[in-house]
Structures are given as C-alpha cells and as structure tokens.
PDB file of N, CA and C in Angstrom:
ATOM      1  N   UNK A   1      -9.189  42.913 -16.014  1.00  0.00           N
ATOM      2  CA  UNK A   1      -7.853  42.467 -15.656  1.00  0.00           C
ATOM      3  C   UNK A   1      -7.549  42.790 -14.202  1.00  0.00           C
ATOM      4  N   UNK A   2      -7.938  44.164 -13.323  1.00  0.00           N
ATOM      5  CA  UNK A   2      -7.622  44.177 -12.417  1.00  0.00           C
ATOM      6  C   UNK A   2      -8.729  43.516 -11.284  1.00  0.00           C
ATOM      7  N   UNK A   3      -9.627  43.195 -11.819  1.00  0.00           N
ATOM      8  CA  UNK A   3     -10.352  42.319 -10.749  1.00  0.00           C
ATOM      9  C   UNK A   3      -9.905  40.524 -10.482  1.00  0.00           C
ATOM     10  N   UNK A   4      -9.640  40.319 -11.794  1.00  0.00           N
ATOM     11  CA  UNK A   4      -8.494  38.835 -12.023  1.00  0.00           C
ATOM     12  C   UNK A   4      -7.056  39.037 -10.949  1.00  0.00           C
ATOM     13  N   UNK A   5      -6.637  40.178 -10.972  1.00  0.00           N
ATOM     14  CA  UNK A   5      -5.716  40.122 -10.404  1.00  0.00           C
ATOM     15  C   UNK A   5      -5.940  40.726  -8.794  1.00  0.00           C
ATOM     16  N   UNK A   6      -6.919  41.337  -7.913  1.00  0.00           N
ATOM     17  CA  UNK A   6      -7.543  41.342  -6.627  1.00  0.00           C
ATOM     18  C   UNK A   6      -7.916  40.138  -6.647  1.00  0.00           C
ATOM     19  N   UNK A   7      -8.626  39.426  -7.389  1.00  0.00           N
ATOM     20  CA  UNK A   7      -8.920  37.829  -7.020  1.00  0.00           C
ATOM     21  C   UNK A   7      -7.535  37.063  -6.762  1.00  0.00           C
ATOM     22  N   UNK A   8      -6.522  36.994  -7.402  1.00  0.00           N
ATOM     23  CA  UNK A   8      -5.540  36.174  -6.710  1.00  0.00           C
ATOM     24  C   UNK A   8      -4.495  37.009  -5.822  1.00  0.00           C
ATOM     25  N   UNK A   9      -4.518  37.972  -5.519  1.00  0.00           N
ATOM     26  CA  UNK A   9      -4.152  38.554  -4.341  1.00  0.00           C
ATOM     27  C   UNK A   9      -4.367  38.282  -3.234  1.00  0.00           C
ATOM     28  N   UNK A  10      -6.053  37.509  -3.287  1.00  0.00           N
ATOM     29  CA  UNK A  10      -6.896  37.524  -2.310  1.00  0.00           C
ATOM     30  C   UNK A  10      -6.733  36.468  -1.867  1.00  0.00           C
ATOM     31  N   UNK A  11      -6.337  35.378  -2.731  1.00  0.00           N
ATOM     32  CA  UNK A  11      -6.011  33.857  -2.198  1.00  0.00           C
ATOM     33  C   UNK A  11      -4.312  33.481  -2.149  1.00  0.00           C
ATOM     34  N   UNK A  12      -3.916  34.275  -2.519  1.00  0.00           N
ATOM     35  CA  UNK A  12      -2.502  34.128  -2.532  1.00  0.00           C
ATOM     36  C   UNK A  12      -1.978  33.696  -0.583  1.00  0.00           C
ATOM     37  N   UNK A  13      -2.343  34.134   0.195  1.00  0.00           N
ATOM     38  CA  UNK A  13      -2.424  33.681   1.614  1.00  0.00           C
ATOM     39  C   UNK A  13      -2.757  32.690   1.662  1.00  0.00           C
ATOM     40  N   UNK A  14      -4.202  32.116   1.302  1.00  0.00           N
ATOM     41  CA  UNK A  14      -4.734  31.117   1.577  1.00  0.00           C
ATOM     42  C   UNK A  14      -3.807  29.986   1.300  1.00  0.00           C
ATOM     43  N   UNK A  15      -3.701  30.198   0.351  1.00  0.00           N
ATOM     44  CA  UNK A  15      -2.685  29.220  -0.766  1.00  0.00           C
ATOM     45  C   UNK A  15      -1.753  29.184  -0.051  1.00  0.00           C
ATOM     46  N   UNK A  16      -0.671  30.148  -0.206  1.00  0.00           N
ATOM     47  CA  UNK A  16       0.406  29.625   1.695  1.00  0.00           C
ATOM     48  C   UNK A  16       0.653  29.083   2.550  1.00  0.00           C
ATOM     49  N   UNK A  17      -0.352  29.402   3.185  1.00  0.00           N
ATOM     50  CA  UNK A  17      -0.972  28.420   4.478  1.00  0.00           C
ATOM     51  C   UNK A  17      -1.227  26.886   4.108  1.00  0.00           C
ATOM     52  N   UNK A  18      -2.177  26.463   3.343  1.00  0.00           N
ATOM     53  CA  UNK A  18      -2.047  25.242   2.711  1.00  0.00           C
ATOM     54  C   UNK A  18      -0.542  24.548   2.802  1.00  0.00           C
ATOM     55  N   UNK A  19       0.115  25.215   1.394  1.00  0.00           N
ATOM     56  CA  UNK A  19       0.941  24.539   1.186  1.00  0.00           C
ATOM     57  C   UNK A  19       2.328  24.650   2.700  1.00  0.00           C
ATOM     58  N   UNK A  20       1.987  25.563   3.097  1.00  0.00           N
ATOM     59  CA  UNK A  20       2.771  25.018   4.707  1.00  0.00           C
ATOM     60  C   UNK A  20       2.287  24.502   5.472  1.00  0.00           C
ATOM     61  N   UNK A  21       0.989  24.185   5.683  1.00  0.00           N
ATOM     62  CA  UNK A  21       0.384  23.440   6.304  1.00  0.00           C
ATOM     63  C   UNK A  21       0.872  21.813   6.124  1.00  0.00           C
ATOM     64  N   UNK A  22       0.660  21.786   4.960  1.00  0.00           N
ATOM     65  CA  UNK A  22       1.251  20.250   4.219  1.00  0.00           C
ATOM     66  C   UNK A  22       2.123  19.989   3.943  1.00  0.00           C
ATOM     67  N   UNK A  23       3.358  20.707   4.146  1.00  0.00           N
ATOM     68  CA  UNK A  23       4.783  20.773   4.378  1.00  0.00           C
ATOM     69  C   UNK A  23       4.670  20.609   5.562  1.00  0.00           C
ATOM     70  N   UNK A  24       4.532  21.162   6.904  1.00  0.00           N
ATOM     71  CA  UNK A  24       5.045  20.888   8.067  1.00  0.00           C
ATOM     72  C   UNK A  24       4.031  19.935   8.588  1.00  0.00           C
ATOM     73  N   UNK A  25       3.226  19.015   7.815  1.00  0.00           N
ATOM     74  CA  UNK A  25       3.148  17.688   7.959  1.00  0.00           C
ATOM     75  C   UNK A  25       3.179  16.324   8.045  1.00  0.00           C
ATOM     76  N   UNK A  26       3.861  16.606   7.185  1.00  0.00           N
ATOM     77  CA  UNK A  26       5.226  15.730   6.454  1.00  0.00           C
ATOM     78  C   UNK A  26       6.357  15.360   7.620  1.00  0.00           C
ATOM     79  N   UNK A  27       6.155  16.087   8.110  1.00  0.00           N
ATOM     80  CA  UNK A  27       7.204  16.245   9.387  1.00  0.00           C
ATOM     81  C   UNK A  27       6.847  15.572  10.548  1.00  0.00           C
ATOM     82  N   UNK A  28       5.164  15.418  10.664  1.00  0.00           N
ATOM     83  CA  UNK A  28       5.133  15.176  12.126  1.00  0.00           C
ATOM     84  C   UNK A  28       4.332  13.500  12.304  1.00  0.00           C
ATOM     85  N   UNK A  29       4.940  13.074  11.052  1.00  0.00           N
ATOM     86  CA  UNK A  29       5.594  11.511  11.593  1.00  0.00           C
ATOM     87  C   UNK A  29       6.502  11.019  13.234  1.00  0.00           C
ATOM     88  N   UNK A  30       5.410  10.235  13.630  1.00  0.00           N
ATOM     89  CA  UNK A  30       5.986  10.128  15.320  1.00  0.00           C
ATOM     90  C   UNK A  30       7.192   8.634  15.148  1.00  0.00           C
ATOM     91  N   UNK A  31       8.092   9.497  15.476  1.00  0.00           N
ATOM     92  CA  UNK A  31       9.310   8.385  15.452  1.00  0.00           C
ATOM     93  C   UNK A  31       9.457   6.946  16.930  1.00  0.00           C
ATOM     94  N   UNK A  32       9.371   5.723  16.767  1.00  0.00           N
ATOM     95  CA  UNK A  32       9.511   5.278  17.586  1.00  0.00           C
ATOM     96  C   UNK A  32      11.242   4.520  18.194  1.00  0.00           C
ATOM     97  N   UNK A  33      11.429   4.601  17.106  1.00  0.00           N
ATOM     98  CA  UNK A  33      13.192   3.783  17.073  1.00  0.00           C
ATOM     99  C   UNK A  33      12.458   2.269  16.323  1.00  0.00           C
ATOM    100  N   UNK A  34      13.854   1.554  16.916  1.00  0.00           N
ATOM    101  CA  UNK A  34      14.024   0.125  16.218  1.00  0.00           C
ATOM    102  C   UNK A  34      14.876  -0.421  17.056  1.00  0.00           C
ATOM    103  N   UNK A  35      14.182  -2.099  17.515  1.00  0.00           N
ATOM    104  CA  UNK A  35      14.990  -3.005  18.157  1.00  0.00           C
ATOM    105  C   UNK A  35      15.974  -3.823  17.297  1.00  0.00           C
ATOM    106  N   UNK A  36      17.097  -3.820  17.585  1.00  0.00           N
ATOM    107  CA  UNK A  36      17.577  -4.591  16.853  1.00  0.00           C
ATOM    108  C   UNK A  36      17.788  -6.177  17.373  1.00  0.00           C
ATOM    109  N   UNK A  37      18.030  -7.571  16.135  1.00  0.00           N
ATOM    110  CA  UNK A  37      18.387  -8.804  16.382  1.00  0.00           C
ATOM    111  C   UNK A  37      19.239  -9.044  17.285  1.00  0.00           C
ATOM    112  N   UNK A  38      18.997 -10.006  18.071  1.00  0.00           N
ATOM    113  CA  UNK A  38      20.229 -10.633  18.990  1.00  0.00           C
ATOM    114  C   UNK A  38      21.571 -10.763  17.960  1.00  0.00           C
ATOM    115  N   UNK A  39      22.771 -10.699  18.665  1.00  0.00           N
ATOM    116  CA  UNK A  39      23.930 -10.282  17.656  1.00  0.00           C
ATOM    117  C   UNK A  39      24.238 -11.876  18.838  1.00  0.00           C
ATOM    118  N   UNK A  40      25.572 -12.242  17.619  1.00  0.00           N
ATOM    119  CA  UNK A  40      26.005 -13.533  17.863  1.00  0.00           C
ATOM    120  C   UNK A  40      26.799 -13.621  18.858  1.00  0.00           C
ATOM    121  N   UNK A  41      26.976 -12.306  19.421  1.00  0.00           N
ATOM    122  CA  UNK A  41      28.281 -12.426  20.465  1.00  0.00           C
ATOM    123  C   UNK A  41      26.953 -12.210  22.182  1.00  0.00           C
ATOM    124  N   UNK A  42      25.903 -11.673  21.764  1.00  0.00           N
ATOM    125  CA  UNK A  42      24.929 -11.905  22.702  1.00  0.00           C
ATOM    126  C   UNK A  42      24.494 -12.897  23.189  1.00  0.00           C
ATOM    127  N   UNK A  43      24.097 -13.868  21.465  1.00  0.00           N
ATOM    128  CA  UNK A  43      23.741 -15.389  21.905  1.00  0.00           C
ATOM    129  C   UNK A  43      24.777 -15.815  22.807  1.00  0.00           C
ATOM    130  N   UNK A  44      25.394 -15.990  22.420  1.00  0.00           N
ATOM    131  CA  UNK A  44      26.738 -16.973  23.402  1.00  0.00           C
ATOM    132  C   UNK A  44      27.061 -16.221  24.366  1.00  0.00           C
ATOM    133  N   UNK A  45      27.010 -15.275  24.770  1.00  0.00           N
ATOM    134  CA  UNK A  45      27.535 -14.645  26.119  1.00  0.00           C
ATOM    135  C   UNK A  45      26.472 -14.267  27.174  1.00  0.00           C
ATOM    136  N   UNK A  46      25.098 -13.817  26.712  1.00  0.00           N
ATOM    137  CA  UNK A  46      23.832 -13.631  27.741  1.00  0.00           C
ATOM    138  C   UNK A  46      23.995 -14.429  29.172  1.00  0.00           C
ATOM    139  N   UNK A  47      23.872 -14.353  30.020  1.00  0.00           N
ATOM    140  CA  UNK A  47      23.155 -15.223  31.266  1.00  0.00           C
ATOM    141  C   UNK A  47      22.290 -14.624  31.260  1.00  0.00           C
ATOM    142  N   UNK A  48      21.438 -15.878  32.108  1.00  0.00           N
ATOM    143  CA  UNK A  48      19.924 -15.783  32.358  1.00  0.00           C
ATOM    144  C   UNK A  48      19.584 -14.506  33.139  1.00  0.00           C
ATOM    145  N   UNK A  49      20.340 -13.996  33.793  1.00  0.00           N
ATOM    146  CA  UNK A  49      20.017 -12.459  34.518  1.00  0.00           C
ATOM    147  C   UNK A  49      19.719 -11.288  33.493  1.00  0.00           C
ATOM    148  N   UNK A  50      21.049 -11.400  32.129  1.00  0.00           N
ATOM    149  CA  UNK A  50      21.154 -10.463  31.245  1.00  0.00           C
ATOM    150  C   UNK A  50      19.875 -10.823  30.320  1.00  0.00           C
ATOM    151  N   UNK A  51      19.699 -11.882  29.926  1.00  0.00           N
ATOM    152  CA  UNK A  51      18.198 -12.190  29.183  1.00  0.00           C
ATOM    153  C   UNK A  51      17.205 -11.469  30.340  1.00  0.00           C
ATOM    154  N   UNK A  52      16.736 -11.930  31.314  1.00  0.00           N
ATOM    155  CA  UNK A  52      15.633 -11.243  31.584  1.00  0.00           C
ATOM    156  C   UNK A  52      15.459  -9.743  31.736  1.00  0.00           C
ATOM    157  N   UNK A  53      17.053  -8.999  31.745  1.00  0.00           N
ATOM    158  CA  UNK A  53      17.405  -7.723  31.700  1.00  0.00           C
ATOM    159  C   UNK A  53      16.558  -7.036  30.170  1.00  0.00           C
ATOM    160  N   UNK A  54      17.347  -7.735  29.273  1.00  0.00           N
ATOM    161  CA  UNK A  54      16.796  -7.091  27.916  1.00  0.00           C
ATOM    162  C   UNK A  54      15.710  -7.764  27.334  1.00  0.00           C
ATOM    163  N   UNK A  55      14.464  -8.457  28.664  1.00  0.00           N
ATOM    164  CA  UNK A  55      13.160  -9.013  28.232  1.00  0.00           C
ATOM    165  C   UNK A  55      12.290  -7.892  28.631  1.00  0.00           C
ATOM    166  N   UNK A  56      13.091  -7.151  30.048  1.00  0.00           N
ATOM    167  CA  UNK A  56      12.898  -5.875  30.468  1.00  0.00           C
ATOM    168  C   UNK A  56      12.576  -5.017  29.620  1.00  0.00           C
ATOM    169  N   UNK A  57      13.346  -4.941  28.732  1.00  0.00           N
ATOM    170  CA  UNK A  57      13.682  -3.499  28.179  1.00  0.00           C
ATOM    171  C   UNK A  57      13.115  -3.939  26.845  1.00  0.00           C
ATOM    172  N   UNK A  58      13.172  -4.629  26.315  1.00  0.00           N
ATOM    173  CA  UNK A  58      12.116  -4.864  25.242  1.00  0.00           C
ATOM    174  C   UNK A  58      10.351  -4.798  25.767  1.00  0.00           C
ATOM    175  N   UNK A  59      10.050  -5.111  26.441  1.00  0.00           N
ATOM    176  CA  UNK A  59       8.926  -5.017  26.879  1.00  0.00           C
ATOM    177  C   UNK A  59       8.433  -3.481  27.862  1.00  0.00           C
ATOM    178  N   UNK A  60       9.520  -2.510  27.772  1.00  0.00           N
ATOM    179  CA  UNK A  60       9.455  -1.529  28.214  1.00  0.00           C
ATOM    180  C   UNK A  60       9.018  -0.581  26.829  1.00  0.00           C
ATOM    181  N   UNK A  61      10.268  -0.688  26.037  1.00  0.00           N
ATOM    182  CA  UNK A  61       9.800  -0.506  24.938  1.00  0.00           C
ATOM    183  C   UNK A  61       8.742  -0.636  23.641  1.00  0.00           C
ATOM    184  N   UNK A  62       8.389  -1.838  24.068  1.00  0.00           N
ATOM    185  CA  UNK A  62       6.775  -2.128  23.314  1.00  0.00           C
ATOM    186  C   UNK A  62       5.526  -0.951  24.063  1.00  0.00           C
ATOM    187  N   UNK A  63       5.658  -0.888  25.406  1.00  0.00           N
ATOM    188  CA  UNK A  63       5.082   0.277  26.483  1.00  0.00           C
ATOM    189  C   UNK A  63       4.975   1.190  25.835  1.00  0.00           C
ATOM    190  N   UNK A  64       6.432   1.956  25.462  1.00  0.00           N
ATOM    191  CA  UNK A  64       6.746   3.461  25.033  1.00  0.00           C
ATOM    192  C   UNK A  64       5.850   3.262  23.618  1.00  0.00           C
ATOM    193  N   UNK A  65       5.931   2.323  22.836  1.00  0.00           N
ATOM    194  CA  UNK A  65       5.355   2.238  21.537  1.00  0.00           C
ATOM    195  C   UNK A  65       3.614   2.955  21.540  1.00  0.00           C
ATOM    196  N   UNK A  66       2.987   1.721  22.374  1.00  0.00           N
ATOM    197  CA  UNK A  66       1.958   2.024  22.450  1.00  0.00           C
ATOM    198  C   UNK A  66       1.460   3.101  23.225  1.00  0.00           C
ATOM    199  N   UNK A  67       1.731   3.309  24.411  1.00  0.00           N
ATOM    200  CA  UNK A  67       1.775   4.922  24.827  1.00  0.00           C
ATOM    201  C   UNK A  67       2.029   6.056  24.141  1.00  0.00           C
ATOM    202  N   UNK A  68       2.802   5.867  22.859  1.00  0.00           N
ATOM    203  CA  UNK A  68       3.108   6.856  21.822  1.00  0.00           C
ATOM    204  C   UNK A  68       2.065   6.987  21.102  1.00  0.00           C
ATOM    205  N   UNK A  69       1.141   5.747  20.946  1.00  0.00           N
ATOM    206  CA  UNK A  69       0.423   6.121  19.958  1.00  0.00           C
ATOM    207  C   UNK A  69      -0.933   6.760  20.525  1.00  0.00           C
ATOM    208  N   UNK A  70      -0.816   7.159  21.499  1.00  0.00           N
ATOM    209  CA  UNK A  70      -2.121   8.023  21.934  1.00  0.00           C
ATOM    210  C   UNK A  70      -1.940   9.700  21.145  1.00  0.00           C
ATOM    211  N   UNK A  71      -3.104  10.082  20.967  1.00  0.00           N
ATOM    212  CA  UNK A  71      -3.711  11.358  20.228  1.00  0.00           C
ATOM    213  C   UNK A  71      -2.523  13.033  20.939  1.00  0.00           C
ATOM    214  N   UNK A  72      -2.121  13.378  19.968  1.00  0.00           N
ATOM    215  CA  UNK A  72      -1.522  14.553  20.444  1.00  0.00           C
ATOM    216  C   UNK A  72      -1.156  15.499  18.898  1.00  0.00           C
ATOM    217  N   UNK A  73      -0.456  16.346  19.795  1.00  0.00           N
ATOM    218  CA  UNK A  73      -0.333  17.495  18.476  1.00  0.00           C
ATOM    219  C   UNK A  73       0.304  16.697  16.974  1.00  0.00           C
ATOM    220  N   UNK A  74       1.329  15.766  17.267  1.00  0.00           N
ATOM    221  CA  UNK A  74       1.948  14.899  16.351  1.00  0.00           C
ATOM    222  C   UNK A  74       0.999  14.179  14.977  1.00  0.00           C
ATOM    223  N   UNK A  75       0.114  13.679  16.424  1.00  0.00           N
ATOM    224  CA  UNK A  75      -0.601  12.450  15.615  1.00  0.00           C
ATOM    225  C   UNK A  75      -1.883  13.309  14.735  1.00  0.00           C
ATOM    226  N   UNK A  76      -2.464  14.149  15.255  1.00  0.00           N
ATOM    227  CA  UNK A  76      -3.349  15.705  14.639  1.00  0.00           C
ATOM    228  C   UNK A  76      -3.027  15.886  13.400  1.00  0.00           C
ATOM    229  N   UNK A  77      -1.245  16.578  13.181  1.00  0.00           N
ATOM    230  CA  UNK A  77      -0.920  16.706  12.179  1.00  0.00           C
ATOM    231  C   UNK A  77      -0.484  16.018  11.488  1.00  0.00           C
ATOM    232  N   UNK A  78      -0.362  14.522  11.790  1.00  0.00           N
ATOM    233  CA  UNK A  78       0.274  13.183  10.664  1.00  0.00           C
ATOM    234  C   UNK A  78      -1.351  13.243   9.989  1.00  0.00           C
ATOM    235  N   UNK A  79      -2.364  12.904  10.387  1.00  0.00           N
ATOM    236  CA  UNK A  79      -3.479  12.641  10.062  1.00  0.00           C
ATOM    237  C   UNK A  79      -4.051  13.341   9.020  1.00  0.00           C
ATOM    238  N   UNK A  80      -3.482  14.982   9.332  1.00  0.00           N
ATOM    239  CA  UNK A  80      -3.615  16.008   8.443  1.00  0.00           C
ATOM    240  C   UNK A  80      -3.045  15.495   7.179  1.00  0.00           C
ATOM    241  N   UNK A  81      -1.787  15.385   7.359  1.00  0.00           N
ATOM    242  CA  UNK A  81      -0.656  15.538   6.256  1.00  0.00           C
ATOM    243  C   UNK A  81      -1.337  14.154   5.216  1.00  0.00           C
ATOM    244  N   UNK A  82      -1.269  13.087   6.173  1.00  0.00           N
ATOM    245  CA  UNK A  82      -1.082  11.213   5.252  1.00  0.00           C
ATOM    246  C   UNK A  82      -2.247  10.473   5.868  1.00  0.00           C
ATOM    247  N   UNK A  83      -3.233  11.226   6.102  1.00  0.00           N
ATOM    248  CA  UNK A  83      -4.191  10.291   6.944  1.00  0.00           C
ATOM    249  C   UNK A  83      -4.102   9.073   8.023  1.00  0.00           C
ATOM    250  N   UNK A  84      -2.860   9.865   8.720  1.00  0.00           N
ATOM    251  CA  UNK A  84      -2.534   8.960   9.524  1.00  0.00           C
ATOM    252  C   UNK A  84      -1.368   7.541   9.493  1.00  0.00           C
ATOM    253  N   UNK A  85      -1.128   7.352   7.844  1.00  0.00           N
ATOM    254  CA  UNK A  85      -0.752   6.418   7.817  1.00  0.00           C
ATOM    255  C   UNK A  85       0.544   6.597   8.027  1.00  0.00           C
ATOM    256  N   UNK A  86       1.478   7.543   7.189  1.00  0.00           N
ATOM    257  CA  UNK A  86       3.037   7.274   8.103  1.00  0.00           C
ATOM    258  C   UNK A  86       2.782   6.806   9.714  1.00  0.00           C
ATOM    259  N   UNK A  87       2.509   7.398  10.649  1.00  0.00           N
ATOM    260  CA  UNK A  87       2.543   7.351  11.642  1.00  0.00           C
ATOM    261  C   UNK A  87       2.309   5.549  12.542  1.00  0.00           C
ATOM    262  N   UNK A  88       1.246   5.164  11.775  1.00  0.00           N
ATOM    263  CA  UNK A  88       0.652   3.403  11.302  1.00  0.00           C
ATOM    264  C   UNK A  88       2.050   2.696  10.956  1.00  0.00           C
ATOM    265  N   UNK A  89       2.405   3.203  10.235  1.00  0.00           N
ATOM    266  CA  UNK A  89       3.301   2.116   9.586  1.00  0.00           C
ATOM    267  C   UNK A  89       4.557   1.865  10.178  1.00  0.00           C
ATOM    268  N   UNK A  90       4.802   3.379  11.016  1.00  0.00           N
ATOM    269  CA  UNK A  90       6.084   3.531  11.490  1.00  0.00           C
ATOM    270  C   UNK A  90       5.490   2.677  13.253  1.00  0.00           C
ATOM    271  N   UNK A  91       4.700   2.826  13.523  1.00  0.00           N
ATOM    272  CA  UNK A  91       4.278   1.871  14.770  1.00  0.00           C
ATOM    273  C   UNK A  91       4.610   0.283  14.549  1.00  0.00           C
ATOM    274  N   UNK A  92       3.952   0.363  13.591  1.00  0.00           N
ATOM    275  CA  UNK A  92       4.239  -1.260  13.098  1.00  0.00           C
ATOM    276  C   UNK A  92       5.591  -1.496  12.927  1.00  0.00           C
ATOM    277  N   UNK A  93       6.202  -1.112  11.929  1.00  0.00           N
ATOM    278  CA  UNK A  93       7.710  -1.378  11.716  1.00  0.00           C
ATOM    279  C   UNK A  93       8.398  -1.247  13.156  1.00  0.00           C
ATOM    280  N   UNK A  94       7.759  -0.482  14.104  1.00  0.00           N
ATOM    281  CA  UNK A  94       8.996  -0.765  15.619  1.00  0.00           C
ATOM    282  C   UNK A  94       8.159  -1.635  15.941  1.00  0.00           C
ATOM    283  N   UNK A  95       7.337  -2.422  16.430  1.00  0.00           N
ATOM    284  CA  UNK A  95       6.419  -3.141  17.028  1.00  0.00           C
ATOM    285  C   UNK A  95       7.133  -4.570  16.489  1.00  0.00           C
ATOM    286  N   UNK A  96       7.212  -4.706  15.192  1.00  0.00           N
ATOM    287  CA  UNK A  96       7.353  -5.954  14.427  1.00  0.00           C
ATOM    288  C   UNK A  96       8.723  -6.377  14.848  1.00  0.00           C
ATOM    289  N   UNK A  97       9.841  -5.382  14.996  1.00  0.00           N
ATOM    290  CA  UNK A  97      11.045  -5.416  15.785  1.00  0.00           C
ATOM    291  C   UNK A  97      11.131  -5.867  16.985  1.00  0.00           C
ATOM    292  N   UNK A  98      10.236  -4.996  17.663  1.00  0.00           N
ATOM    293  CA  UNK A  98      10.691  -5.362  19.485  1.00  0.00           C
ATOM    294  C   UNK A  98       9.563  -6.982  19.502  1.00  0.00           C
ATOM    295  N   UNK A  99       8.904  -7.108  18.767  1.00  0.00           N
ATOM    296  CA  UNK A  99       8.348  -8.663  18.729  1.00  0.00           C
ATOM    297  C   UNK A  99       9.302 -10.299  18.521  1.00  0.00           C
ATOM    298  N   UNK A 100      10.183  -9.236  17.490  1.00  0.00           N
ATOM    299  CA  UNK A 100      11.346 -10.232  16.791  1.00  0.00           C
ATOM    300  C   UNK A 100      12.367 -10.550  18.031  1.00  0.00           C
ATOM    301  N   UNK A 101      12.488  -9.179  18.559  1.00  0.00           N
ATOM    302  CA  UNK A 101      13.683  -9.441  19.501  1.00  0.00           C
ATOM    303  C   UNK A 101      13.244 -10.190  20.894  1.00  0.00           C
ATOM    304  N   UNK A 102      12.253  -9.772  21.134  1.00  0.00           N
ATOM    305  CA  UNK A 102      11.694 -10.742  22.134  1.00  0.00           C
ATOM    306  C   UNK A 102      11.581 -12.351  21.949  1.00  0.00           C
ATOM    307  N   UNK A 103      11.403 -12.877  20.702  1.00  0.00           N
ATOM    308  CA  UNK A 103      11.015 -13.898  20.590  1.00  0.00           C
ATOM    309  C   UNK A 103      12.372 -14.675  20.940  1.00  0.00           C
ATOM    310  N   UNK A 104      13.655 -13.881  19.995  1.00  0.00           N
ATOM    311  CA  UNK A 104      14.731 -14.602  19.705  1.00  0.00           C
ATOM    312  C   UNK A 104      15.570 -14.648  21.885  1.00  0.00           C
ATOM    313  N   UNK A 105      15.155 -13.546  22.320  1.00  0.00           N
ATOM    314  CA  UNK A 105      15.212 -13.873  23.760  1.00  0.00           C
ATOM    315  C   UNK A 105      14.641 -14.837  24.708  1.00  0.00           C
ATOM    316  N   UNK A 106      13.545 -14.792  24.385  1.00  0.00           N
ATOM    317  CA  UNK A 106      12.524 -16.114  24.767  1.00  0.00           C
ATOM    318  C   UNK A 106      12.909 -17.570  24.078  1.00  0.00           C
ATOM    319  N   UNK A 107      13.490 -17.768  23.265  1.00  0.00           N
ATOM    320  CA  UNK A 107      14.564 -18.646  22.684  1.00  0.00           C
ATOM    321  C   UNK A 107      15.810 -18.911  22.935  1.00  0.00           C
ATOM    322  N   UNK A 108      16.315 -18.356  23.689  1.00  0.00           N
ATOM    323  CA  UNK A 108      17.490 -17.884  24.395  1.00  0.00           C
ATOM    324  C   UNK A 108      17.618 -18.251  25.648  1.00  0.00           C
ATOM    325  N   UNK A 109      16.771 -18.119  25.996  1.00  0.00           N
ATOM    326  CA  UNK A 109      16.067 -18.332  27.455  1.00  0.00           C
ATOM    327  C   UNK A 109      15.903 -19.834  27.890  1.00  0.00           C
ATOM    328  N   UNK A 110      15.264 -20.268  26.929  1.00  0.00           N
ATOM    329  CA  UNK A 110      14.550 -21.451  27.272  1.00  0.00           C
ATOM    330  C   UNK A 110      16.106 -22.278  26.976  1.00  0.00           C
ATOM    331  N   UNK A 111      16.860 -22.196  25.957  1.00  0.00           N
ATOM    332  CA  UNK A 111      17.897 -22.544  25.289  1.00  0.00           C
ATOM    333  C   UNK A 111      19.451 -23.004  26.369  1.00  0.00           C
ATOM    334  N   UNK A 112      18.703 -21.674  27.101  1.00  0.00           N
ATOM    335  CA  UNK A 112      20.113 -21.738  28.465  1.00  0.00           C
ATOM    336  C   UNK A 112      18.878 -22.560  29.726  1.00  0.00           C
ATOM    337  N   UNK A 113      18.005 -23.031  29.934  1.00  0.00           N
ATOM    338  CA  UNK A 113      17.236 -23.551  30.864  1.00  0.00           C
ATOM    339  C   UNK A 113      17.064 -22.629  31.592  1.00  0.00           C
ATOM    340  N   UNK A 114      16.417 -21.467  31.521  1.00  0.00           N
ATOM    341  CA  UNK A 114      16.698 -20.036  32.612  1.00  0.00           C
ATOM    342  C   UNK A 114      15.421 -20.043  32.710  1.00  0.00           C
ATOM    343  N   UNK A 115      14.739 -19.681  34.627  1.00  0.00           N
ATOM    344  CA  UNK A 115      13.814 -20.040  34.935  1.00  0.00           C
ATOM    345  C   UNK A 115      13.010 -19.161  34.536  1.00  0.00           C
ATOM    346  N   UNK A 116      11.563 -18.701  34.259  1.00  0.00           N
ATOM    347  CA  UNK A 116      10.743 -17.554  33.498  1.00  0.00           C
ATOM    348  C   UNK A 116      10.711 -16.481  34.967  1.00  0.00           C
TER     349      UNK A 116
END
C-alpha cells in the first residue's frame, strides 16, 4: 500500500503540469478580428477617395492576417493544445471577411465609375 501510494505522489506533478499545460492552451488561440459588410449608409455615401481609403485598410489588414500567422510562442502553444487548428480556422474566418469586404468595395467602386 505504501509503495502504491509513493507511486502516485510521484506523478501527481507530472499530472499538473499536463493538465496546465492543456489548459493554458486553450488560450493561445491567435485572435485576428473581423471585417465587417459594407453597411447601407456606406454604400450610398462612400466617394471614390473614401473607397480607396477602406481598400487601404482592408488590404492592410489581410497584411496583419498573414504576418500573424508566422511561428511564435502563440502559434507553439495552439499546436500544442488543438494541433494547430483553432488558430487555422480563426485565420480563415478573418481572411474570408476582409475578402468579402473587399469585394463588395471593388463593387462599389466600379459602381461609382472611380478610377482604380
């Protein structure tokens, strides 16, 4: 009995560590934000200056995206935690956004005859 019980004494740390290990992995999902849709009071009010303003900044933001997704302490421990995939999915889900919003600008654009 008391060697059963030095045996889980002995891993009782180990075991710890683990399970905080994989708790504070959970965590280090890399957040990118979210673009949101042209709003209706945008459509109708943009000029061609303000469109190429927020073609700017959408395309600044696709930048920050992919620059985010380079290797660091974050992406180490997402990989740990979910094999990477929160971190995947949450790229995509902002990516698929600032794609949307671009398009509906580039539609916008062409819409008001505004030169590229």
């Amino acid at each position: 009995m008391l060697k059963l019980q030095d045996n889980i004494m002995t891993k009782k740390p180990i075991i710890i560590l683990l399970v905080a290990g994989l708790a504070l992995s959970a965590c280090a999902t890399k957040r990118y934000g979210r673009m949101q849709p042209l709003s209706h009071a945008e459509k109708e009010n943009y000029t061609c200056r303000e469109i190429a303003i927020e073609i700017s900044k959408v395309e600044a933001f696709q930048k920050q995206v992919t620059d985010g997704t380079k290797t660091n302490t974050k992406s180490i421990a997402g990989v740990i935690g979910d094999f990477g995939i929160g971190n995947t999915q949450e790229k995509h889900a902002a990516r698929k956004t600032a794609d949307a919003r671009l398009a509906e600008l580039n539609a916008l654009s062409a819409g008001k005859s505004c030169a590229s």
